[in-house]
C-alpha atoms as a PDB file:
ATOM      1  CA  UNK A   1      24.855 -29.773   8.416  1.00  0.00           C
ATOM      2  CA  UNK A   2      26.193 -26.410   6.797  1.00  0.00           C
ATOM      3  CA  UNK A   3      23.802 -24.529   7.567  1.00  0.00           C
ATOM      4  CA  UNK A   4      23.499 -25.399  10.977  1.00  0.00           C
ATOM      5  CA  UNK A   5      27.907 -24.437  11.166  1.00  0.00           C
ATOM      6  CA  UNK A   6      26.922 -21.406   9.488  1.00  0.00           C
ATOM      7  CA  UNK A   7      24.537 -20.446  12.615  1.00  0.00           C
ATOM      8  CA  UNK A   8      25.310 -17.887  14.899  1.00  0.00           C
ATOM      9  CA  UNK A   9      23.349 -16.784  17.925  1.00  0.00           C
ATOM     10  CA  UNK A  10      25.113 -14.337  19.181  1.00  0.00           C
ATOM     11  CA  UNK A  11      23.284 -11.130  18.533  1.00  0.00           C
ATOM     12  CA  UNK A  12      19.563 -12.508  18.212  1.00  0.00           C
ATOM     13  CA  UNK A  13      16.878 -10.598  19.737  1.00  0.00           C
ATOM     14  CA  UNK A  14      14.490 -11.772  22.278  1.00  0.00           C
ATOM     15  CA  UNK A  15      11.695 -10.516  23.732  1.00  0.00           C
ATOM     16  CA  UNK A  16      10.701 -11.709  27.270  1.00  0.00           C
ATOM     17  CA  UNK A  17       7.377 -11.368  28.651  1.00  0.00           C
ATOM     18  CA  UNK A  18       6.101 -11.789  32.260  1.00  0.00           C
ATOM     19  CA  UNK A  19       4.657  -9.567  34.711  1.00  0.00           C
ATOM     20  CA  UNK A  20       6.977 -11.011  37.612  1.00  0.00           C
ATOM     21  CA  UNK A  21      10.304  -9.397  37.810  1.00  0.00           C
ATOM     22  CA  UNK A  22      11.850 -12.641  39.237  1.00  0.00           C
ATOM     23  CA  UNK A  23      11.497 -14.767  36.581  1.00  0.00           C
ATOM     24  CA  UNK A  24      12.508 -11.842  34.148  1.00  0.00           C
ATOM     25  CA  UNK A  25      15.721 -11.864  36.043  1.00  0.00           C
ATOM     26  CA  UNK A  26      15.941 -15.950  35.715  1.00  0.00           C
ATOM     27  CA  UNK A  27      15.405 -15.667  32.558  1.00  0.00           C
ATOM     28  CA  UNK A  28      18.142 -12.770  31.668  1.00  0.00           C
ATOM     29  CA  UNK A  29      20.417 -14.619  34.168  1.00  0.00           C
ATOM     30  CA  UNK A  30      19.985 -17.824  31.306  1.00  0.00           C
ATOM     31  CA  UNK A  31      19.926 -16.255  27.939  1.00  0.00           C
ATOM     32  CA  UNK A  32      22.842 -12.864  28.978  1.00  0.00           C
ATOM     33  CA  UNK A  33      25.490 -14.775  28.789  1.00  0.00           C
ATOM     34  CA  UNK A  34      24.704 -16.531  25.785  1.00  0.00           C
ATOM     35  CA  UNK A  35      25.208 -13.248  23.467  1.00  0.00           C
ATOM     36  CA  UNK A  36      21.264 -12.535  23.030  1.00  0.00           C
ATOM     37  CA  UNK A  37      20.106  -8.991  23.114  1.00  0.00           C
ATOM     38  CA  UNK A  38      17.272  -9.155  25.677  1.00  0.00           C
ATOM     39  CA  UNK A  39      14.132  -7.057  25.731  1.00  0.00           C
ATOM     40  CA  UNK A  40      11.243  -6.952  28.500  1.00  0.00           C
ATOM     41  CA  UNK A  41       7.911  -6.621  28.282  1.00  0.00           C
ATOM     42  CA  UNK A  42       5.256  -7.229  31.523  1.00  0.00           C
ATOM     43  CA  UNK A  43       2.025  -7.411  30.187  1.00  0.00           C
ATOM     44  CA  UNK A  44       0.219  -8.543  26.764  1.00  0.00           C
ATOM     45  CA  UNK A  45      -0.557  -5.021  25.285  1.00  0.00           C
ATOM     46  CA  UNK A  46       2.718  -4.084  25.922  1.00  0.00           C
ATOM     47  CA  UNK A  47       4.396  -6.510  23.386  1.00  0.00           C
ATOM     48  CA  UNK A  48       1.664  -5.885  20.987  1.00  0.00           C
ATOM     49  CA  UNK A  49       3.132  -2.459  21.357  1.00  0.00           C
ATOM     50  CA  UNK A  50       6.871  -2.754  21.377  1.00  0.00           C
ATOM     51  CA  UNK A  51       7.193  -6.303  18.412  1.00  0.00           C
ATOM     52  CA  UNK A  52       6.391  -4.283  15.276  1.00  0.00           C
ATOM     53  CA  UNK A  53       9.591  -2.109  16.130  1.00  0.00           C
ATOM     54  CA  UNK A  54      11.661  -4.675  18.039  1.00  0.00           C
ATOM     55  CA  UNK A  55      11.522  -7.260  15.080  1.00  0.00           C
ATOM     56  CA  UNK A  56      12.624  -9.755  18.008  1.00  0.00           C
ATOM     57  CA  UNK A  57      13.323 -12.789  16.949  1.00  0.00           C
ATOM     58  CA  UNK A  58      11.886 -15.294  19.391  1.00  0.00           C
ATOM     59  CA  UNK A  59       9.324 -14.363  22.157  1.00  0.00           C
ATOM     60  CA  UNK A  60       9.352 -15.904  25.212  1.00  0.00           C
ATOM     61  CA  UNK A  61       6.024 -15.683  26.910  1.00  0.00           C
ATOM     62  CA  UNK A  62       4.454 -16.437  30.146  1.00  0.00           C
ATOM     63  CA  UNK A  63       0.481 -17.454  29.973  1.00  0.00           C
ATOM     64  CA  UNK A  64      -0.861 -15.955  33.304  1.00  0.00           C
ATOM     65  CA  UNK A  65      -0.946 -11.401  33.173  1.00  0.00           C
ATOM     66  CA  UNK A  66      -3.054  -9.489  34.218  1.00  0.00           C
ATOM     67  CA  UNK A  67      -4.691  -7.608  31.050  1.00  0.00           C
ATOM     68  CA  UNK A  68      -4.812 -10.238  27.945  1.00  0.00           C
ATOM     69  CA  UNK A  69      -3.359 -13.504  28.642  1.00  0.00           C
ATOM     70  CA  UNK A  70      -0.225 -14.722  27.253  1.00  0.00           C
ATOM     71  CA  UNK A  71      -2.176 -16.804  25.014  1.00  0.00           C
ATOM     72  CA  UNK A  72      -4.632 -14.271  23.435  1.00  0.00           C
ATOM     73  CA  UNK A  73      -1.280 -11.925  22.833  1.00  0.00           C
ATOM     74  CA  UNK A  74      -0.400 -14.943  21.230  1.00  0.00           C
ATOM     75  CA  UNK A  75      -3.292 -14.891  19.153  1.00  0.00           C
ATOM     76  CA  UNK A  76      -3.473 -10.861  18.372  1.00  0.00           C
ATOM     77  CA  UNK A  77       0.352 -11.448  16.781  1.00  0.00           C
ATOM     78  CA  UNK A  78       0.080 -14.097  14.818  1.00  0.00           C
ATOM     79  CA  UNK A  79      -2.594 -12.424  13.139  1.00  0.00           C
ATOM     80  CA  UNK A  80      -0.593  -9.598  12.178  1.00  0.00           C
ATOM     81  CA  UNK A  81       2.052  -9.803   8.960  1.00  0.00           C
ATOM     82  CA  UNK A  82       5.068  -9.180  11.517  1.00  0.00           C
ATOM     83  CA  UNK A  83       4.167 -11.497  14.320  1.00  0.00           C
ATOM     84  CA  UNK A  84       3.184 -14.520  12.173  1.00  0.00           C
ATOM     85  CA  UNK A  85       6.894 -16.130  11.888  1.00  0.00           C
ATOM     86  CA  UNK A  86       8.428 -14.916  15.043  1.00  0.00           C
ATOM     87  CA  UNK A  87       8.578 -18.140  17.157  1.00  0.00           C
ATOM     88  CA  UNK A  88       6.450 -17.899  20.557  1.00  0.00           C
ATOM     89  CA  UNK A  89       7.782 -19.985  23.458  1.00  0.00           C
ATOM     90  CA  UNK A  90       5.064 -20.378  26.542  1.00  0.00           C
ATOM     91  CA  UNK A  91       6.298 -19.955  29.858  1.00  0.00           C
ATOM     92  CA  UNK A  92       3.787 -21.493  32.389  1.00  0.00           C
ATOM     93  CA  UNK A  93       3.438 -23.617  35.723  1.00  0.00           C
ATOM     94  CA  UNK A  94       0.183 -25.431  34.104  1.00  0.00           C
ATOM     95  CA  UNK A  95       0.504 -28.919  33.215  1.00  0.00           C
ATOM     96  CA  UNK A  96      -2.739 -29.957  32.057  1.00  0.00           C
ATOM     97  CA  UNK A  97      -3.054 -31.379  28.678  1.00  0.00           C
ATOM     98  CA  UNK A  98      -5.514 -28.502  27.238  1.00  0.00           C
ATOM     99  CA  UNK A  99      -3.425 -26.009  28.435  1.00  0.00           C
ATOM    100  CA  UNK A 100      -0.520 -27.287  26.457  1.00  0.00           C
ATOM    101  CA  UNK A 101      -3.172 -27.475  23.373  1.00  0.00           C
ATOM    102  CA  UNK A 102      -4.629 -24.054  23.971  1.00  0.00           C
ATOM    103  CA  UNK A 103      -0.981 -22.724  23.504  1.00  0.00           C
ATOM    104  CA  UNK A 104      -0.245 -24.570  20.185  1.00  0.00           C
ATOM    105  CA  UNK A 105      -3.697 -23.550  18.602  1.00  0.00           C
ATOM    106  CA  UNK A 106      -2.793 -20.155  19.723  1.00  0.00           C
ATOM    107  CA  UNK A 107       0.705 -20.256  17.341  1.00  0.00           C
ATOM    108  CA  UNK A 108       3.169 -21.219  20.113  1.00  0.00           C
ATOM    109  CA  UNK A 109       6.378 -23.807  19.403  1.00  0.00           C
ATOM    110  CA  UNK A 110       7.163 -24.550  22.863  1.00  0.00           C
ATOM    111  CA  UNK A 111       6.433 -24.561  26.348  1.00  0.00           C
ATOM    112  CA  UNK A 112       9.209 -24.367  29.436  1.00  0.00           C
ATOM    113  CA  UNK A 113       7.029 -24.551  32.846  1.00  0.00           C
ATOM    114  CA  UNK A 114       7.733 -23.082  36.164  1.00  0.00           C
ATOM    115  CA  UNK A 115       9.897 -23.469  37.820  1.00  0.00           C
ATOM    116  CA  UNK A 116      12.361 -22.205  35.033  1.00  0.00           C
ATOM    117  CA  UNK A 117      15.611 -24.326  34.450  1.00  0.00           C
ATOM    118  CA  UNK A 118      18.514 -22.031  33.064  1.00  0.00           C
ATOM    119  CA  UNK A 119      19.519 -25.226  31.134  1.00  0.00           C
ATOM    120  CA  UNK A 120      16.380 -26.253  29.252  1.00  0.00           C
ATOM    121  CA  UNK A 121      15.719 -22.267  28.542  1.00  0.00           C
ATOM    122  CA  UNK A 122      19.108 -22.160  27.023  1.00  0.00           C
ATOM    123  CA  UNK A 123      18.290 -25.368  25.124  1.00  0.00           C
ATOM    124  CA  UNK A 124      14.993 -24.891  23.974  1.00  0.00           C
ATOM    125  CA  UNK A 125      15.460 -21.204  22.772  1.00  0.00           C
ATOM    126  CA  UNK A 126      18.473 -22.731  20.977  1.00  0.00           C
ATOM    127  CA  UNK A 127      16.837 -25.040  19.016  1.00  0.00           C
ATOM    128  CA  UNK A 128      14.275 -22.624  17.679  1.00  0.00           C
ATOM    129  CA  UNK A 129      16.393 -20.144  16.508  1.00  0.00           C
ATOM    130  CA  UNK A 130      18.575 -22.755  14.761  1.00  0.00           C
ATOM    131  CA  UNK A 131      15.015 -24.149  13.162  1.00  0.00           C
ATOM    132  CA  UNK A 132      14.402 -20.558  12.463  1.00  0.00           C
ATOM    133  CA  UNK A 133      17.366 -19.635  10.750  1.00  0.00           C
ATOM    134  CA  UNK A 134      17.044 -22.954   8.404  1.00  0.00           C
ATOM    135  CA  UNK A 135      13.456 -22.093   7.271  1.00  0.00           C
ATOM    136  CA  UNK A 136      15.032 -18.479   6.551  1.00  0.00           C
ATOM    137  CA  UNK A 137      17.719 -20.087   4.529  1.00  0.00           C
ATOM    138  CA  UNK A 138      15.927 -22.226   2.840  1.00  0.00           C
ATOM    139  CA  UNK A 139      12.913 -19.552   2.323  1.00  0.00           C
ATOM    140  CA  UNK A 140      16.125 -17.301   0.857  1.00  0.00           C
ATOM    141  CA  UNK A 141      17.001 -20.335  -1.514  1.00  0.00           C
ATOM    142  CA  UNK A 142      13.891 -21.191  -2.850  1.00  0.00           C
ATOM    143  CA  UNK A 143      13.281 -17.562  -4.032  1.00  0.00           C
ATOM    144  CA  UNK A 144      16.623 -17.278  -5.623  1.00  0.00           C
ATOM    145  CA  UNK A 145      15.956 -20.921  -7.421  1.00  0.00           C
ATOM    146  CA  UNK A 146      12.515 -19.377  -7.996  1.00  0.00           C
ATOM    147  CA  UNK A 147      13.833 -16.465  -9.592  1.00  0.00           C
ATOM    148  CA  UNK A 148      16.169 -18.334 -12.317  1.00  0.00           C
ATOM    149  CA  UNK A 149      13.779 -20.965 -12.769  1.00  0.00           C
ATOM    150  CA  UNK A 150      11.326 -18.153 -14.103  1.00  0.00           C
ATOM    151  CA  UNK A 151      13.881 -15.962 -16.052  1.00  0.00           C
ATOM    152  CA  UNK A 152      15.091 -19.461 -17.700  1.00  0.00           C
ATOM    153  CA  UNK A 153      11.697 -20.315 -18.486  1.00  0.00           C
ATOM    154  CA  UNK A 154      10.545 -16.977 -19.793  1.00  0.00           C
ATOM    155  CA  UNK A 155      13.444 -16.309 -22.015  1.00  0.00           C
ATOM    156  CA  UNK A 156      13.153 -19.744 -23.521  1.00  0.00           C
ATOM    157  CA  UNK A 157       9.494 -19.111 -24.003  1.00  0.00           C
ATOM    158  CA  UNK A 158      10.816 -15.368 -25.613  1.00  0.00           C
ATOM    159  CA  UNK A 159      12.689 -17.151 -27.908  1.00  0.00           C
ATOM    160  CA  UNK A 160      10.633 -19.661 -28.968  1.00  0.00           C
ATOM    161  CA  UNK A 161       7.863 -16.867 -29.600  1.00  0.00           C
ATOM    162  CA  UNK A 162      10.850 -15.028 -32.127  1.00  0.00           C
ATOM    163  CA  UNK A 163      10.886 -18.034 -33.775  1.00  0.00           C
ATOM    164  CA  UNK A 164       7.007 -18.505 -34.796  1.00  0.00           C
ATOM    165  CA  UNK A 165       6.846 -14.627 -35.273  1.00  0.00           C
ATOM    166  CA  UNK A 166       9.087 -15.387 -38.324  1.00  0.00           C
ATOM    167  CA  UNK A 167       6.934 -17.813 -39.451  1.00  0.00           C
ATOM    168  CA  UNK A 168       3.525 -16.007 -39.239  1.00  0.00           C
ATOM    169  CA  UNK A 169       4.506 -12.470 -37.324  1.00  0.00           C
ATOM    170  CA  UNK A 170       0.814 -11.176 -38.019  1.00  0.00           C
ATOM    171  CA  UNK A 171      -0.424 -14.344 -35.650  1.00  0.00           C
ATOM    172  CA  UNK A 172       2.403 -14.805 -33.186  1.00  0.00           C
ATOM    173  CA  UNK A 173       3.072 -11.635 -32.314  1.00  0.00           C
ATOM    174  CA  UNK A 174       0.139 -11.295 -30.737  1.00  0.00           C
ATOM    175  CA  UNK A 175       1.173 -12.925 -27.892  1.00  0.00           C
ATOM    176  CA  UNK A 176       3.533 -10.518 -27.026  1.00  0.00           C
ATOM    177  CA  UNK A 177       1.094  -7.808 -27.624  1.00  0.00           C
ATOM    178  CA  UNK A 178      -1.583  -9.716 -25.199  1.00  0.00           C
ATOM    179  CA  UNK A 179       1.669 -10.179 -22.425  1.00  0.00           C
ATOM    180  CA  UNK A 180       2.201  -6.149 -22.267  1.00  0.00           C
ATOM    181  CA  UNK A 181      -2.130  -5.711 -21.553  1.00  0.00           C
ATOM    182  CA  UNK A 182      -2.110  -8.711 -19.024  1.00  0.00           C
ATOM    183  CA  UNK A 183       1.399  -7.650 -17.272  1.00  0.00           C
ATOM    184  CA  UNK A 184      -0.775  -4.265 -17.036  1.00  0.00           C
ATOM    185  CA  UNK A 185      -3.644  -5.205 -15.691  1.00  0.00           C
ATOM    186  CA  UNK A 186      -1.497  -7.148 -13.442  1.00  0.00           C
ATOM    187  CA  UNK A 187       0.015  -4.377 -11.655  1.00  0.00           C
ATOM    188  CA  UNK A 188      -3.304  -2.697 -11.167  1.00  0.00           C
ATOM    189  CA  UNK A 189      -4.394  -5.432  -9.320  1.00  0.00           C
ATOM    190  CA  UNK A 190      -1.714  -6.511  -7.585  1.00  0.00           C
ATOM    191  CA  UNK A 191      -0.535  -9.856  -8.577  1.00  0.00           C
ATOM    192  CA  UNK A 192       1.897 -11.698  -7.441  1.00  0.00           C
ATOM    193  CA  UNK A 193       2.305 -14.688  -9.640  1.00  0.00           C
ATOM    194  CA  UNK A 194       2.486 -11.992 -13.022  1.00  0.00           C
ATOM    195  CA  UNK A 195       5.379 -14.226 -14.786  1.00  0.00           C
ATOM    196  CA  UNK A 196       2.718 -16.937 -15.035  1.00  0.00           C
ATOM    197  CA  UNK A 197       0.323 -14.948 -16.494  1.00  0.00           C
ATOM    198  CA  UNK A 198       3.076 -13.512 -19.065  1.00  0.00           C
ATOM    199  CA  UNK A 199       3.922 -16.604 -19.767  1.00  0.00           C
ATOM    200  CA  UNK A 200       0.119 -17.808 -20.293  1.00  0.00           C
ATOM    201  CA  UNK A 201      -0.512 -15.098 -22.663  1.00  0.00           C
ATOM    202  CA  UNK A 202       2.773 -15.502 -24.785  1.00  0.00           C
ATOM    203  CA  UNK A 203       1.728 -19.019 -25.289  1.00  0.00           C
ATOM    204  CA  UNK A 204      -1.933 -18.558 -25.923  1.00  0.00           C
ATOM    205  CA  UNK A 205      -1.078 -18.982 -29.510  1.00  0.00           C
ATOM    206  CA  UNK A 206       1.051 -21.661 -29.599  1.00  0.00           C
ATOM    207  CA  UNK A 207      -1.947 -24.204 -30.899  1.00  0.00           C
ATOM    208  CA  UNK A 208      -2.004 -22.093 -34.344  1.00  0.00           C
ATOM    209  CA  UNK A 209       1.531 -24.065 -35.552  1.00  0.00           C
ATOM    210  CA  UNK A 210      -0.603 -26.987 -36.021  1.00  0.00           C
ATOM    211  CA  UNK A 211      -2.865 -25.409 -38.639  1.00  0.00           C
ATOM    212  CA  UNK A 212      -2.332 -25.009 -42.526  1.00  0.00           C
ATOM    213  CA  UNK A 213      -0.891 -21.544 -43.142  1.00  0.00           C
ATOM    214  CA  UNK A 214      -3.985 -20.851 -45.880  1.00  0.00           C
ATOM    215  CA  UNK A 215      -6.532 -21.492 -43.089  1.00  0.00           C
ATOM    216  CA  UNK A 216      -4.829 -18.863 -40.968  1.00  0.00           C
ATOM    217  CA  UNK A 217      -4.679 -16.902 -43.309  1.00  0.00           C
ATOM    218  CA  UNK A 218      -8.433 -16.757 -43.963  1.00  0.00           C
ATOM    219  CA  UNK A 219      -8.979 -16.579 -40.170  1.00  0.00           C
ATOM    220  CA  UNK A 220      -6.897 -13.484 -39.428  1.00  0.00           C
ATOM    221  CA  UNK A 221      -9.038 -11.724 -42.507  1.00  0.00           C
ATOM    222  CA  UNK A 222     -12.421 -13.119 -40.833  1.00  0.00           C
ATOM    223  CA  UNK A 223     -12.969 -14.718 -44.399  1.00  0.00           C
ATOM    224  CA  UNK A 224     -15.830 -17.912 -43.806  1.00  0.00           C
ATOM    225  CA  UNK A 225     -14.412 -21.478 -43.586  1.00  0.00           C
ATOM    226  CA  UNK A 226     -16.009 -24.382 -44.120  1.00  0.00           C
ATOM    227  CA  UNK A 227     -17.322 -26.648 -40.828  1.00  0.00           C
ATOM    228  CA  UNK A 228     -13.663 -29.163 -41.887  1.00  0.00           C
ATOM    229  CA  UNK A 229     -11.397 -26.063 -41.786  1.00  0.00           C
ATOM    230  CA  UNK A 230     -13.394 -25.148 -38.337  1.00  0.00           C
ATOM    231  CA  UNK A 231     -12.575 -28.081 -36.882  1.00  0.00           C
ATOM    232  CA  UNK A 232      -8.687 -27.381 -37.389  1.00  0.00           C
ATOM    233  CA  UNK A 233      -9.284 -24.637 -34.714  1.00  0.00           C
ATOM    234  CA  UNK A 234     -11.335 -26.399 -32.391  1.00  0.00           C
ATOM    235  CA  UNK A 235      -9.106 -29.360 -31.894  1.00  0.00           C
ATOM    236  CA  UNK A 236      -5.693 -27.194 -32.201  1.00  0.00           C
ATOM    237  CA  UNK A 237      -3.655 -27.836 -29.092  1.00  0.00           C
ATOM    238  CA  UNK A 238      -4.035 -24.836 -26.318  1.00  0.00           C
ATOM    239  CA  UNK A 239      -1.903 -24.431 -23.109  1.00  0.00           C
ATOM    240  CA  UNK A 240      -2.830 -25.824 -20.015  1.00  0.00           C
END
């Protein structure tokens, strides 16, 4: 309930979309007065042109253009990075039930059909902004959980590593060691989840506690054990 107090729409951009200047003066007529900042667009290439600077917010856009349909432009932005979460609202006169699929397959939320009511426009875009602001919020929490969560985590496993270095620093240090090459390699390539990798390789070790000191001892110098001291190895405990 919070964060729907803590909503504001005044301000929000949206981008409307229809070849017909009437309804693109309904539509203003409805959404104006509510505080929106308003954009225009008559034709599908044309908002594939103008949404990677606008940023809108919420698209409102009618099926039937001449050029690419409303629900191919619908198609061409959801495949990009930008146009994937901005919410696309159909406007359309057709009632038939694969219409109305077509448009959610292509990435749509909504439809409002023809003839436009100022009312349900007002409503509708309403409600999707508010749904978009939550998943924002809630998107904005779960990285900052996220975040602590994974400093938490990693400086207990830090710690933990300290410890076991005192006790054998020639085996357990090697985890850090193994942490530098893998956060490394990570950045080459790109990854996003490095902190679990880091973490994987600090604990790679952490099996070893289990085994007589003497026996890793013997293994660090690659001196020969027998098949019984083996075994302490084999059945050690590893990370999952």
């Amino acid at each position: 309930m919070a964060e729907y107090q803590n909503f504001d729409q005044t301000n929000k951009r949206i981008l409307l979309v229809d070849d017909t200047p009437s309804n693109l003066a309904v539509l203003r007529g409805a959404l104006e007065p509510e505080g929106y900042r308003l954009a225009f667009a008559s034709s599908g290439n044309e908002t594939l042109e103008i949404v990677p600077e606008l940023l809108p917010d919420l698209i409102l856009l009618d099926v039937m253009m001449p050029g690419i349909d409303g629900f191919e432009t619908c198609r061409r932005l959801k495949a990009t990075e930008i146009g994937l979460n901005i919410p696309v609202i159909f406007i359309t006169a057709r009632r038939e039930t694969q219409d109305v699929v077509e448009g959610f397959q292509a990435g749509g939320v909504d439809y409002i059909r023809k003839p436009i009511q100022q009312e349900e426009v007002c409503a509708r875009v309403r409600n999707h902004l508010e749904l978009l602001y939550l998943r924002r919020s809630l998107k904005t929490q779960y990285d900052k959980t996220r975040e602590v969560l994974e400093e938490t985590l990693n400086g207990s496993v830090s710690i933990l590593m300290e410890l076991l270095t005192n006790f054998d620093s020639n085996l357990f240090s090697r985890g850090t060691r193994v942490r530098e090459v893998v956060r490394e390699i990570a950045d080459v390539l790109e990854y996003d989840e490095t902190w679990q990798l880091e973490l994987a390789a600090m604990l790679a070790p952490i099996g070893n506690i289990t085994i007589p000191p003497h026996i890793l001892y013997k293994k660090s110098k690659k001196r020969p054990s027998r098949s019984g001291k083996r075994n302490c190895f084999a059945t050690s405990p590893r990370p999952a």
